[in-house]
N, C-alpha and C. Protein backbone atom coordinates (compact mmCIF):
# COMPACT_ATOMS: atom_id res chain seq x y z
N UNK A 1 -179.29 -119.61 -149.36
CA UNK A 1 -180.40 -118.68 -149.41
C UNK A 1 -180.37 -117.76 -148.21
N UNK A 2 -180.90 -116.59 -148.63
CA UNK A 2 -181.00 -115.64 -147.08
C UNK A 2 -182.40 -115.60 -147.45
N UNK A 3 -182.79 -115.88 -145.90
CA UNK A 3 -184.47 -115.76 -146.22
C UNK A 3 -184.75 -114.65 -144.91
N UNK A 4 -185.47 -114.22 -145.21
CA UNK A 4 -186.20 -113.35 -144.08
C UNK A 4 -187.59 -113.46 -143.72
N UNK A 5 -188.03 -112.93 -142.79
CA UNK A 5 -189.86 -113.37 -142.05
C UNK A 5 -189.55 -111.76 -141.61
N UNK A 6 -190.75 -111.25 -141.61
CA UNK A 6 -191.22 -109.98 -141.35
C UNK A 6 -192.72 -109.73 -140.84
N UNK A 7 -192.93 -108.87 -140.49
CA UNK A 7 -194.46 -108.69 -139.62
C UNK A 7 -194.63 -108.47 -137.91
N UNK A 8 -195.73 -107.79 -137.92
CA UNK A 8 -195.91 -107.35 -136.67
C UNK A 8 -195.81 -108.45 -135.43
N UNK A 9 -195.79 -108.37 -134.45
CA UNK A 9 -195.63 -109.15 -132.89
C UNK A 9 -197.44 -110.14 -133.02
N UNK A 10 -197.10 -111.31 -132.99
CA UNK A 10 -197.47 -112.46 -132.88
C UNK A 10 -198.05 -112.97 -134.20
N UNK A 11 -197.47 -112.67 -135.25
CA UNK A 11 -197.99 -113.57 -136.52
C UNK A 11 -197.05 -114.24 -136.97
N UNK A 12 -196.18 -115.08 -136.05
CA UNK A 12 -195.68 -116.50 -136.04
C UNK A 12 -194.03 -116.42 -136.94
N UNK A 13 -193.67 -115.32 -136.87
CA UNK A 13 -192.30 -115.41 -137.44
C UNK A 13 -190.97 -116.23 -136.44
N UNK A 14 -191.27 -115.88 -135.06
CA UNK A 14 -190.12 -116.95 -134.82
C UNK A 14 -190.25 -118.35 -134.88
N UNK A 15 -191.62 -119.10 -134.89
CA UNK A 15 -192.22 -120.42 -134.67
C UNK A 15 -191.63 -120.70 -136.53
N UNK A 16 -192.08 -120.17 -137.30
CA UNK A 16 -191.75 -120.57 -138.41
C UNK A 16 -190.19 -120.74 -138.88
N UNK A 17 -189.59 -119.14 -138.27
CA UNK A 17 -188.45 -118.96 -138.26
C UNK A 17 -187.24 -120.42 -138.45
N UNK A 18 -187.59 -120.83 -136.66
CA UNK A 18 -186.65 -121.67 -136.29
C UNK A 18 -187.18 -122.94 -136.93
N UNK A 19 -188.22 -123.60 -137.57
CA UNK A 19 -188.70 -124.60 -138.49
C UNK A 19 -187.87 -124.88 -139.64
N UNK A 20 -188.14 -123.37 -140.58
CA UNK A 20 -187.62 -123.15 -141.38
C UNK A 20 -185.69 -123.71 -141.71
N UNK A 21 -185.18 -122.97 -140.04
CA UNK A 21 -183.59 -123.24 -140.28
C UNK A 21 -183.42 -124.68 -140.01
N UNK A 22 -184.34 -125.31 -139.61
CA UNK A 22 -184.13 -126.66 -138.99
C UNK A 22 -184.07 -127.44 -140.26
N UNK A 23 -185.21 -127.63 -140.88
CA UNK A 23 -185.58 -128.34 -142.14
C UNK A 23 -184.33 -127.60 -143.47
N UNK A 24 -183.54 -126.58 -143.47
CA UNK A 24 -182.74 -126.22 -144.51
C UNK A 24 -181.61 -126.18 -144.21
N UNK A 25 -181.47 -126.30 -142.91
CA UNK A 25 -180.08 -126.56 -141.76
C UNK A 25 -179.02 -125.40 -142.05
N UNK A 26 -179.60 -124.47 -142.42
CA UNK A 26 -179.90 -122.70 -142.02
C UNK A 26 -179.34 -121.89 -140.86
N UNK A 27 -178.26 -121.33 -140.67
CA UNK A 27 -178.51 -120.56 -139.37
C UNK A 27 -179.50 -119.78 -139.07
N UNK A 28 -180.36 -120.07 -137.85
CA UNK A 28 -181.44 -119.12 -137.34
C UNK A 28 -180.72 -117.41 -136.79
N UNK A 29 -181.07 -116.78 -137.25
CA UNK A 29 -181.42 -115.29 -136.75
C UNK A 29 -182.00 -114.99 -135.90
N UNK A 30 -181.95 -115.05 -134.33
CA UNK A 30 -183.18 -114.67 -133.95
C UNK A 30 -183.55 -113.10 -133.79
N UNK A 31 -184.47 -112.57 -133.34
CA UNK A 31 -184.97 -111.29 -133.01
C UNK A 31 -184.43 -111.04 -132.05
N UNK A 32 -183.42 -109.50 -132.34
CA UNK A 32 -182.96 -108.97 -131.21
C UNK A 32 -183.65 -108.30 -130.39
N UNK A 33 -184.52 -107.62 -130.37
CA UNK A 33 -185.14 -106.95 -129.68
C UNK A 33 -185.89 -108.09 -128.74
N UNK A 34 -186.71 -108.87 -129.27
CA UNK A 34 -187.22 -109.97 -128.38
C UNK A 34 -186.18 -110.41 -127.50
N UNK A 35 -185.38 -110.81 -127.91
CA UNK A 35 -184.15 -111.49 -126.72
C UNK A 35 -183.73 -110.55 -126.02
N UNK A 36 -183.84 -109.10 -126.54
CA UNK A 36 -183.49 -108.14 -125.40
C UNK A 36 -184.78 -108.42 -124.67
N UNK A 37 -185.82 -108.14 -124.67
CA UNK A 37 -187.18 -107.91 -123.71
C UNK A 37 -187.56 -109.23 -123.06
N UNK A 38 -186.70 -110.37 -123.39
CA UNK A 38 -187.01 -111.48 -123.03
C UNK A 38 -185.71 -111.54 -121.19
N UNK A 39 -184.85 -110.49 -121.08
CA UNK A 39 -183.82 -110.66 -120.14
C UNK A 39 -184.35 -110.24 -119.01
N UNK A 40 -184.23 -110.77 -117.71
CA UNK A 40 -184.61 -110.58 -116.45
C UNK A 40 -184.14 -108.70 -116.57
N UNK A 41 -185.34 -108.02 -116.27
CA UNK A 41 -185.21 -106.43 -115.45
C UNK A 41 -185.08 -105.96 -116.88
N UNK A 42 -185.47 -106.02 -118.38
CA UNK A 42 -185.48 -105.28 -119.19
C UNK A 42 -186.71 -104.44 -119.51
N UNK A 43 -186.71 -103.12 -119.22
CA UNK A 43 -188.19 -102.44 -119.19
C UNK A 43 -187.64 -101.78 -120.56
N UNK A 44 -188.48 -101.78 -121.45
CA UNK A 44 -188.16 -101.03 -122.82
C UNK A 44 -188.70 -99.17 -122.54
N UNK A 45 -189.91 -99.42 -121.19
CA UNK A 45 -190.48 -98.18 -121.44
C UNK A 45 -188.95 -97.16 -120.36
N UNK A 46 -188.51 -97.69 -119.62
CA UNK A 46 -187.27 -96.78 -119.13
C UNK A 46 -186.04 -96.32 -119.59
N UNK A 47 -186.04 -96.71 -120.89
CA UNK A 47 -185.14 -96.13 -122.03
C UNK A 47 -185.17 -94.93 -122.46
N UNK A 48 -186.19 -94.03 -122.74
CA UNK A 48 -186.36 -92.91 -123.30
C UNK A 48 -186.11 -93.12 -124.37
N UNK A 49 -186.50 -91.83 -125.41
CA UNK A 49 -185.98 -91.90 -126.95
C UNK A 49 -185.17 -92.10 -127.12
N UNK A 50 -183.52 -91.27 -125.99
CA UNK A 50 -182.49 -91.46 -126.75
C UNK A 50 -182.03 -92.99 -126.91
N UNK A 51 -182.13 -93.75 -125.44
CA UNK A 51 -182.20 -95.23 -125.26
C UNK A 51 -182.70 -96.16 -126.43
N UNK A 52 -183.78 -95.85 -126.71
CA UNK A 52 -184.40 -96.52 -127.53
C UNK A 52 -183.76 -96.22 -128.88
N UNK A 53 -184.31 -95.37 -129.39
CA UNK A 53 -182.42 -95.29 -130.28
C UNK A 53 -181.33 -95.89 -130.33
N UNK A 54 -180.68 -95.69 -129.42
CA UNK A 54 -179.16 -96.29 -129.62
C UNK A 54 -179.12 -98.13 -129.06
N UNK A 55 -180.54 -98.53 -128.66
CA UNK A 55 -181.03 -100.22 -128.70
C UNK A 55 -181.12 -100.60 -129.93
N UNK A 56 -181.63 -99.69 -130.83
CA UNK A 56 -182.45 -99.85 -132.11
C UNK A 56 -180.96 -100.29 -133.17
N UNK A 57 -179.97 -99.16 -132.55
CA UNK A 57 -179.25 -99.44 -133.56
C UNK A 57 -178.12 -100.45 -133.28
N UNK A 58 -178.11 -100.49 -132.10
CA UNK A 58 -177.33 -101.44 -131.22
C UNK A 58 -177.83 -102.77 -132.03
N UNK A 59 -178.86 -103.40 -131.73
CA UNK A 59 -179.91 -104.39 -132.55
C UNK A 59 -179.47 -104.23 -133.96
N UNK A 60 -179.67 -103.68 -134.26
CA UNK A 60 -178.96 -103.76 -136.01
C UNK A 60 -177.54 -103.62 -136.13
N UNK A 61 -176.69 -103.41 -135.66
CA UNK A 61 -175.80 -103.88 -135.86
C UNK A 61 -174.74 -105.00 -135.41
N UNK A 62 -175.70 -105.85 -134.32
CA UNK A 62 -175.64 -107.15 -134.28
C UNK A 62 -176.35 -107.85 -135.20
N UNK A 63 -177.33 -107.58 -135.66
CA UNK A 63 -178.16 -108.61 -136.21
C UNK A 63 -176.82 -108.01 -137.94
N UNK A 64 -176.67 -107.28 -138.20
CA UNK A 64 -176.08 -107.35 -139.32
C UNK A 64 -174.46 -108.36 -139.20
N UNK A 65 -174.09 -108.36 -138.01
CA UNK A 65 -173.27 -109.03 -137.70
C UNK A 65 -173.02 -110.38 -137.56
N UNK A 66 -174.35 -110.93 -137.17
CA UNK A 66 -174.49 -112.10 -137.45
C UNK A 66 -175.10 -112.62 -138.83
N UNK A 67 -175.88 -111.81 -139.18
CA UNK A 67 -176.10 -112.00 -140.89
C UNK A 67 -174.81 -112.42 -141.57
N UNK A 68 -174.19 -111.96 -141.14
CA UNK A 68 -172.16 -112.23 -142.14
C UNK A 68 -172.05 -113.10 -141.50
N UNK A 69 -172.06 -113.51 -140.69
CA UNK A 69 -171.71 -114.28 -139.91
C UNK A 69 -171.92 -115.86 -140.58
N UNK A 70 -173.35 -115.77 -140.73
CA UNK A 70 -174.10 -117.11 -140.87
C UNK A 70 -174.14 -116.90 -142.69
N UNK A 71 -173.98 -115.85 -143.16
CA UNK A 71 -173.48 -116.11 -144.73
C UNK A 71 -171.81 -116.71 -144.84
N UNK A 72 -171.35 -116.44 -144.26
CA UNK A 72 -169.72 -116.78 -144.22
C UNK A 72 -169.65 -118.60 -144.04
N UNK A 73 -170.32 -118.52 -143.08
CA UNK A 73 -170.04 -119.74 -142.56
C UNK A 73 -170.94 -121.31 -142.85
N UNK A 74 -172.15 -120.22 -143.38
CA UNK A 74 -173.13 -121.48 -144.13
C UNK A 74 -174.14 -120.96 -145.56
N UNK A 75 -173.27 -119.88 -146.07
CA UNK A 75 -173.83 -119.65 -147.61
C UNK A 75 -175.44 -119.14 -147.69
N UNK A 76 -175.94 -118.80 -145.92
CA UNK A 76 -177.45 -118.15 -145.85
C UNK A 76 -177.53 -117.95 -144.55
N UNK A 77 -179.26 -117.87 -144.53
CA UNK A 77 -179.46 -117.79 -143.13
C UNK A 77 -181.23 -117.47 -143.35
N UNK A 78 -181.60 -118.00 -141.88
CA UNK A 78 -182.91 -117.49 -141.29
C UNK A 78 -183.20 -116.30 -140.77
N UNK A 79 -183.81 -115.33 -140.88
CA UNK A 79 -183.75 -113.95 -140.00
C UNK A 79 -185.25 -113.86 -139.64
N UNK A 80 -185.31 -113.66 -138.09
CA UNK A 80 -186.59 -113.41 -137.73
C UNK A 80 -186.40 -111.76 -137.46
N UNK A 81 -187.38 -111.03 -138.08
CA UNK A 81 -187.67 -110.01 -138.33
C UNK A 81 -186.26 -109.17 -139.57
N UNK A 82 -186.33 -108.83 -140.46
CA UNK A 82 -185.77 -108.41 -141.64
C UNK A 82 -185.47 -106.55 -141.84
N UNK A 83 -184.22 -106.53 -142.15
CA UNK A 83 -183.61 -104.80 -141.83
C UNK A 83 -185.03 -104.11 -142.05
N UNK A 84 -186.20 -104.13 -143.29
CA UNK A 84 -187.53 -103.37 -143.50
C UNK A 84 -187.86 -103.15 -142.09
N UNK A 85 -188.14 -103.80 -141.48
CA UNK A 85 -188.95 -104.31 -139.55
C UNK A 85 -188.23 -102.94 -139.33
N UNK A 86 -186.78 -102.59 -139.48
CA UNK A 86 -185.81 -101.95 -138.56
C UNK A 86 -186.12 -100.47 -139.13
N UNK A 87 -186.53 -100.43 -140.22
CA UNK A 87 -187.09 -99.08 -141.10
C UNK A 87 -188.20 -98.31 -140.42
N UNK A 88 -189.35 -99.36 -140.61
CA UNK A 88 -190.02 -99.20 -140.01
C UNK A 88 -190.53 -98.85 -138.53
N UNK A 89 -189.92 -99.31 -137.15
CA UNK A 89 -189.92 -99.12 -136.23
C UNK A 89 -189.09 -98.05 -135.81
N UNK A 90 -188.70 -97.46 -136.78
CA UNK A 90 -187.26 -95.91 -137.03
C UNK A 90 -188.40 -95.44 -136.89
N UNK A 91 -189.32 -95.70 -138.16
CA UNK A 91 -190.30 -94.18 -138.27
C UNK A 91 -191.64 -94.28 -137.16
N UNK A 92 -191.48 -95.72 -137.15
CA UNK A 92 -192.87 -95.67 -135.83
C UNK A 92 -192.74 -95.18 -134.33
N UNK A 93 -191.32 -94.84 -134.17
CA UNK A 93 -191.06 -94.54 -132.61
C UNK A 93 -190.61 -93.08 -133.12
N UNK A 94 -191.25 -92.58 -133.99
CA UNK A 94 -190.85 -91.17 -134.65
C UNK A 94 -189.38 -90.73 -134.39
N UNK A 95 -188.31 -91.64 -134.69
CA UNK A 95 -186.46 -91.07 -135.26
C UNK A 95 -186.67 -90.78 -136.43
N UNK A 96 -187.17 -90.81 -137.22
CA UNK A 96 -186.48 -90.10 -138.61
C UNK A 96 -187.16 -89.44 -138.65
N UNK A 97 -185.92 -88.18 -138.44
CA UNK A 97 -185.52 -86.71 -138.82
C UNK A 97 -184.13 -87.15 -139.43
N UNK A 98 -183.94 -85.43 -140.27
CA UNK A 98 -182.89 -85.36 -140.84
C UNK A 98 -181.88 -85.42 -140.00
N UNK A 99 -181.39 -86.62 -139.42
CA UNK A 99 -180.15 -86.65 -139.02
C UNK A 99 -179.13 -87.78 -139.51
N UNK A 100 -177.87 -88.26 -139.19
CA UNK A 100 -177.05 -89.28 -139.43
C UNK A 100 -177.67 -90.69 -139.76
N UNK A 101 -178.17 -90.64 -138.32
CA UNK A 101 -178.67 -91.70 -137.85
C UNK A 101 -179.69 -92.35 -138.57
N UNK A 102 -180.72 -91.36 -138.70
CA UNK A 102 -181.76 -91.83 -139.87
C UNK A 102 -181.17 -91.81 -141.29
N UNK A 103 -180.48 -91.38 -141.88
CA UNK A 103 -179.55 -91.55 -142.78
C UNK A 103 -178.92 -92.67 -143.13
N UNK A 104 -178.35 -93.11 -142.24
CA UNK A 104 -177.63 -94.89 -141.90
C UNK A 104 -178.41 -95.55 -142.25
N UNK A 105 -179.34 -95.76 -140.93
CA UNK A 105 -180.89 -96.77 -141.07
C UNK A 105 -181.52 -96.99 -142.57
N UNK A 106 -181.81 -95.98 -143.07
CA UNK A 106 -182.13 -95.69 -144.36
C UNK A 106 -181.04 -96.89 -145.60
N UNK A 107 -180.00 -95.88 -145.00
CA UNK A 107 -178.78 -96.06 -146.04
C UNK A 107 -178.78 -97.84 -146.34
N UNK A 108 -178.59 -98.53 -145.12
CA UNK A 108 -178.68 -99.58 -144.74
C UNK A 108 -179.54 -100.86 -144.94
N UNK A 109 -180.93 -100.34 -144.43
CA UNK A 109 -181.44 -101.41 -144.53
C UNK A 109 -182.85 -101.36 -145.49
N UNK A 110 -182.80 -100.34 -146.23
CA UNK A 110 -183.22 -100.04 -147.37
C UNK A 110 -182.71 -101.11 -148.82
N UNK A 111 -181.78 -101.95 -148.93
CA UNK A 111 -181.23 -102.75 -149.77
C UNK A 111 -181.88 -104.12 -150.39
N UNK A 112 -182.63 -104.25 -151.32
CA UNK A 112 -183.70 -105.39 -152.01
C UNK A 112 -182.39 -106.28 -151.87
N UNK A 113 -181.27 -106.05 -152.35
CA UNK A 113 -180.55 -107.22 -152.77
C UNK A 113 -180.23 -107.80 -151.16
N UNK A 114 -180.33 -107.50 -150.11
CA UNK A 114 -179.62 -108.28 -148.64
C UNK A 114 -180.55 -109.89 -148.53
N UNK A 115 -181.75 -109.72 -149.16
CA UNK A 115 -182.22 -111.08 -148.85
C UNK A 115 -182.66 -111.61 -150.06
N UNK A 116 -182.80 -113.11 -150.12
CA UNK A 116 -183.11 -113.39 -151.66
C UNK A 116 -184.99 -113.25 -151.35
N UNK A 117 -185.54 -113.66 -150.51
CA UNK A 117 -186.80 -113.62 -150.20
C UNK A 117 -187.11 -113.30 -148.84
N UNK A 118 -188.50 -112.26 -148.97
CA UNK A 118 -189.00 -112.03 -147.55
C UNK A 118 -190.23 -112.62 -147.67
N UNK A 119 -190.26 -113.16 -146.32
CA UNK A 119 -192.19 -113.62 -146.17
C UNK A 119 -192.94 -112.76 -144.80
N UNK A 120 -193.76 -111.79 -145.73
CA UNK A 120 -194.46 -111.40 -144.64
C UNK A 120 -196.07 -112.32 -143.94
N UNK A 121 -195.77 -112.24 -143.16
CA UNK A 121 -196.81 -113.25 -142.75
C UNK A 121 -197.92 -111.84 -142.13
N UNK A 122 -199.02 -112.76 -142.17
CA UNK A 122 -200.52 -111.96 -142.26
C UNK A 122 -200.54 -111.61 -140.84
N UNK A 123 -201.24 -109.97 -140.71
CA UNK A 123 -201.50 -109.50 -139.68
C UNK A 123 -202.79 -110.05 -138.98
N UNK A 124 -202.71 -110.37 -137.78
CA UNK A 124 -204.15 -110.68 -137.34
C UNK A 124 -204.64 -112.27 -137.30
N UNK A 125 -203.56 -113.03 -137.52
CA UNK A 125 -204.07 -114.19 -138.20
C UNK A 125 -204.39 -115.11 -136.47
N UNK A 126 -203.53 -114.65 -135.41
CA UNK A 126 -203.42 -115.57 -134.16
C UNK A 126 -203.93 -114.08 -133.36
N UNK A 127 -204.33 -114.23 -132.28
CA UNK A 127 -204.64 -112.98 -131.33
C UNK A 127 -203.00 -113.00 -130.71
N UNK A 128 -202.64 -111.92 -130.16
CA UNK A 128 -201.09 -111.65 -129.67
C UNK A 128 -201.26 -112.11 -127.84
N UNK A 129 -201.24 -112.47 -127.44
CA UNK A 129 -201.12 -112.75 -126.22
C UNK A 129 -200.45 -111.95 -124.84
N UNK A 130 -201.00 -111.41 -124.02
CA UNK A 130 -200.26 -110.41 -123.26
C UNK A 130 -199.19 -111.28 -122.70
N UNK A 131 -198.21 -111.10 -123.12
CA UNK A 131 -196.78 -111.79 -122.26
C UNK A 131 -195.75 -111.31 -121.86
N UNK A 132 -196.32 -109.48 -121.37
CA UNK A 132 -195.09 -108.61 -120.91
C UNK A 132 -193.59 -108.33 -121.89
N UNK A 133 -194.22 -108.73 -123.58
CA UNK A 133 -192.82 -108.62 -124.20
C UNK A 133 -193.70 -107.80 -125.35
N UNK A 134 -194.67 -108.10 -126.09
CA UNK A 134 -194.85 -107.56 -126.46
C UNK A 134 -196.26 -107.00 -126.23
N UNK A 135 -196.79 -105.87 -127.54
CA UNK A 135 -198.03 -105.15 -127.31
C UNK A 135 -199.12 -106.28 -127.77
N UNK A 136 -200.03 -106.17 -126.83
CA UNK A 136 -201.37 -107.30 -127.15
C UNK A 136 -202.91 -106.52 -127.86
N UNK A 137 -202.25 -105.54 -128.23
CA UNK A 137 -203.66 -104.25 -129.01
C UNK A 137 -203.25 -104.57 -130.28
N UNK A 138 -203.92 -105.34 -130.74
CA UNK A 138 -204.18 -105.47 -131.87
C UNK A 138 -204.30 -104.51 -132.79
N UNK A 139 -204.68 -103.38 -132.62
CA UNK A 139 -204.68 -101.85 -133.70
C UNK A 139 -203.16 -101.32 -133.79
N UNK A 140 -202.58 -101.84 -132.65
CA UNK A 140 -200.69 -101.14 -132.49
C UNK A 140 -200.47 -101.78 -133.48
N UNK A 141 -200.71 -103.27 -133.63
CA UNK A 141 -199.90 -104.01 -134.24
C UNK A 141 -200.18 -104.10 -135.75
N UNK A 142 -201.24 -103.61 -136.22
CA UNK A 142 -201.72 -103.37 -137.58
C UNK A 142 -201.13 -102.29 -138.12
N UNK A 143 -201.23 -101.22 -136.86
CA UNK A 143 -200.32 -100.14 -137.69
C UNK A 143 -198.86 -100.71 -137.48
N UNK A 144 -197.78 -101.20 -136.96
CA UNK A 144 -196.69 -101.59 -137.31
C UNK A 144 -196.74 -102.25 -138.16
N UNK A 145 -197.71 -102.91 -138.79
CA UNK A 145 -197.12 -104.04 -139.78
C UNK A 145 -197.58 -103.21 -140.98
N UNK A 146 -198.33 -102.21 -141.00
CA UNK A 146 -198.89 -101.40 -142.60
C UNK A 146 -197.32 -100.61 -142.29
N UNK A 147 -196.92 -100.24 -141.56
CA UNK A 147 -194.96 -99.24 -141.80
C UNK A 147 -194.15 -100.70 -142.29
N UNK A 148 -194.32 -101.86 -141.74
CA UNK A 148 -193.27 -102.93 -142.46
C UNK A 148 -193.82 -103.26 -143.32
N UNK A 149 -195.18 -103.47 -143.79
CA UNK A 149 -195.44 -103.71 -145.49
C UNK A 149 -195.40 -102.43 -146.47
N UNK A 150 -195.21 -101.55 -146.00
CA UNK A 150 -195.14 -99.92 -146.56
C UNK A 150 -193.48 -100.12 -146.78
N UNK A 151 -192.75 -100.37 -145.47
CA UNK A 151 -191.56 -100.03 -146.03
C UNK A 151 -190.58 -101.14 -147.10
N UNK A 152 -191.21 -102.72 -147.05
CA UNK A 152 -191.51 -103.39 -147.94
C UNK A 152 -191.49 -103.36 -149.68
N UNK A 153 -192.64 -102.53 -149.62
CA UNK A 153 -192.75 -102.39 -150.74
C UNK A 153 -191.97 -101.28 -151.19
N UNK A 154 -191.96 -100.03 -150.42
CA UNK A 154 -191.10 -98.81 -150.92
C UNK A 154 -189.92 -99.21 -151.13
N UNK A 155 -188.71 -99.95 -150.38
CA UNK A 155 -187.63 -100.34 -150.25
C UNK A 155 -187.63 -101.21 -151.63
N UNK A 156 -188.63 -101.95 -152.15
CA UNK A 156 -188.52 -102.77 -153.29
C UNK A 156 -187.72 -104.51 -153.08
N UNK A 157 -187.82 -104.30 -151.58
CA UNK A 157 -187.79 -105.85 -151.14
C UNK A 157 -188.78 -107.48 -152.32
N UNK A 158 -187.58 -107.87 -152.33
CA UNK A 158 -188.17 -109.56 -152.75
C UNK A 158 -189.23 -110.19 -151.78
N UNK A 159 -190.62 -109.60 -152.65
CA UNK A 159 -191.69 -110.06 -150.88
C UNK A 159 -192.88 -110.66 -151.45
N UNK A 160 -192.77 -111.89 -150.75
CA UNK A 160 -193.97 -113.07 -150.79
C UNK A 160 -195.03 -112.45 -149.22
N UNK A 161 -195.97 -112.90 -149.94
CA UNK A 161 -196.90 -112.92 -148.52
C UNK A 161 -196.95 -114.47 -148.06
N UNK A 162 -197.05 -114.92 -147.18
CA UNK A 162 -197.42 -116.55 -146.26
C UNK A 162 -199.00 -116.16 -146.29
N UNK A 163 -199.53 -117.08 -146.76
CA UNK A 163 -201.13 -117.00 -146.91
C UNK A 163 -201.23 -118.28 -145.96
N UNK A 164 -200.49 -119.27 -145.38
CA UNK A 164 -201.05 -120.32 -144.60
C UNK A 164 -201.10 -120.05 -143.54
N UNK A 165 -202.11 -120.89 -142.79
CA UNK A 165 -202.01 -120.44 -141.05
C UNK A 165 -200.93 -121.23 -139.95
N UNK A 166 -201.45 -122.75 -140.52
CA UNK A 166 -200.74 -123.80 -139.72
C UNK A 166 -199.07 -123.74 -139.71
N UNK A 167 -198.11 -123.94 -138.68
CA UNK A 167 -196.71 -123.94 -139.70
C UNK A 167 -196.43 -124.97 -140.15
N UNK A 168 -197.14 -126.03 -140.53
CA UNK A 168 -196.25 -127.15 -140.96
C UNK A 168 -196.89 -126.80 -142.44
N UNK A 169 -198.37 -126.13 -142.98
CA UNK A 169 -198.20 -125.39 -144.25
C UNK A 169 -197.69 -124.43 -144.51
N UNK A 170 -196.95 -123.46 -143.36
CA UNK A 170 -196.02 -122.33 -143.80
C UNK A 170 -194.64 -122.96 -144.23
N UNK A 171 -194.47 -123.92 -143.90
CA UNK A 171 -192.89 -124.23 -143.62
C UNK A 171 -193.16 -124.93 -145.63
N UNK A 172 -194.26 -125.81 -145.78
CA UNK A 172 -194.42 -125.99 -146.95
C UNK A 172 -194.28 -125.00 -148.19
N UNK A 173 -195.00 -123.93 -147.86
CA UNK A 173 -195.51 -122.88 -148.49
C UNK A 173 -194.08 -121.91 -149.29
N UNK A 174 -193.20 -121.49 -147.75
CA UNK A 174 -191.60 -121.46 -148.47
C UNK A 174 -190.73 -121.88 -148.62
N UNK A 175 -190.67 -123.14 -148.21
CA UNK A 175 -190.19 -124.20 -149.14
C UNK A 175 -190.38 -124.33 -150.48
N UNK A 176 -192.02 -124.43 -151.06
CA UNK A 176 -191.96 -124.83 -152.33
C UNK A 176 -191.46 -123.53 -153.28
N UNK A 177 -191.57 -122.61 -152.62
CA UNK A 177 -190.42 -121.27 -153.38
C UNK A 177 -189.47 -121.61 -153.79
């Protein structure tokens, strides 16, 4: 199975994430961008657009790399945050314009068939916690997650919502999928 978790910064996609690969013995995916912002001296705001850009795509084309990776080698995988996330945060840091680049992105991770199921998990469900990685404004994070359930649905992604809170009923919840 390729499963994917999608949704804005703190509604529990890596906690479930790594559950998930444990109990299906799954390679985990983790979030590149988090593991970037998680490295001693990584300021996301001293990147500039073009920076941020070429992270963005840098990030996707590792994470697509290990996607093969962990299909090759174990017939699936866990992905915390799903190519839609990568659509979306194109158009939320305003890159797409008519260029290549947004073209690719598009081209790319626009594809229903890359995962057999996505679970977007509910916005709002935990408060986000200020932890210097991500945004703790709750209104940022509503509007990122209406561009990843927007691009979701436009893309025509395989998409469950996670209606549970706890993870040991999330981990139930896609499982019994």
């Amino acid at each position: 199975m390729k499963l994917a978790l999608s949704g804005s910064a703190g509604t529990g996609k890596t906690t479930l994430g790594r559950r998930l690969a444990a109990e299906t013995g799954l390679p985990y995916v983790p979030e590149g961008m988090r593991e970037w912002l998680e490295r001693p001296g990584a300021d996301i705001h001293t990147l500039g657009e073009s920076g941020l850009r070429a992270l963005i795509l840098e990030l996707w084309d590792a994470q697509v790399l290990a996607e093969a990776r962990a299909l090759q080698s174990h017939g699936g995988f866990v992905v915390d945050r799903c190519s839609f996330d990568i659509a979306a945060f194109w158009v939320y840091y305003g890159f797409a314009k008519g260029d290549d680049d947004t073209a690719r992105v598009f081209r790319e991770v626009l594809d229903p068939a890359r995962y057999d199921a996505v679970w977007l998990l509910p916005w709002g469900a935990f408060p986000v916690e200020a932890d210097g990685i991500r945004s703790s404004d709750p209104w940022r994070q509503l509007h990122v997650h209406v561009l990843i359930e927007g691009m979701l649905h436009r893309g025509g992604a395989p998409l469950h919502h996670v209606t549970a809170l706890g993870v040991d009923a999330r981990v139930r919840e896609v499982l019994g999928w």
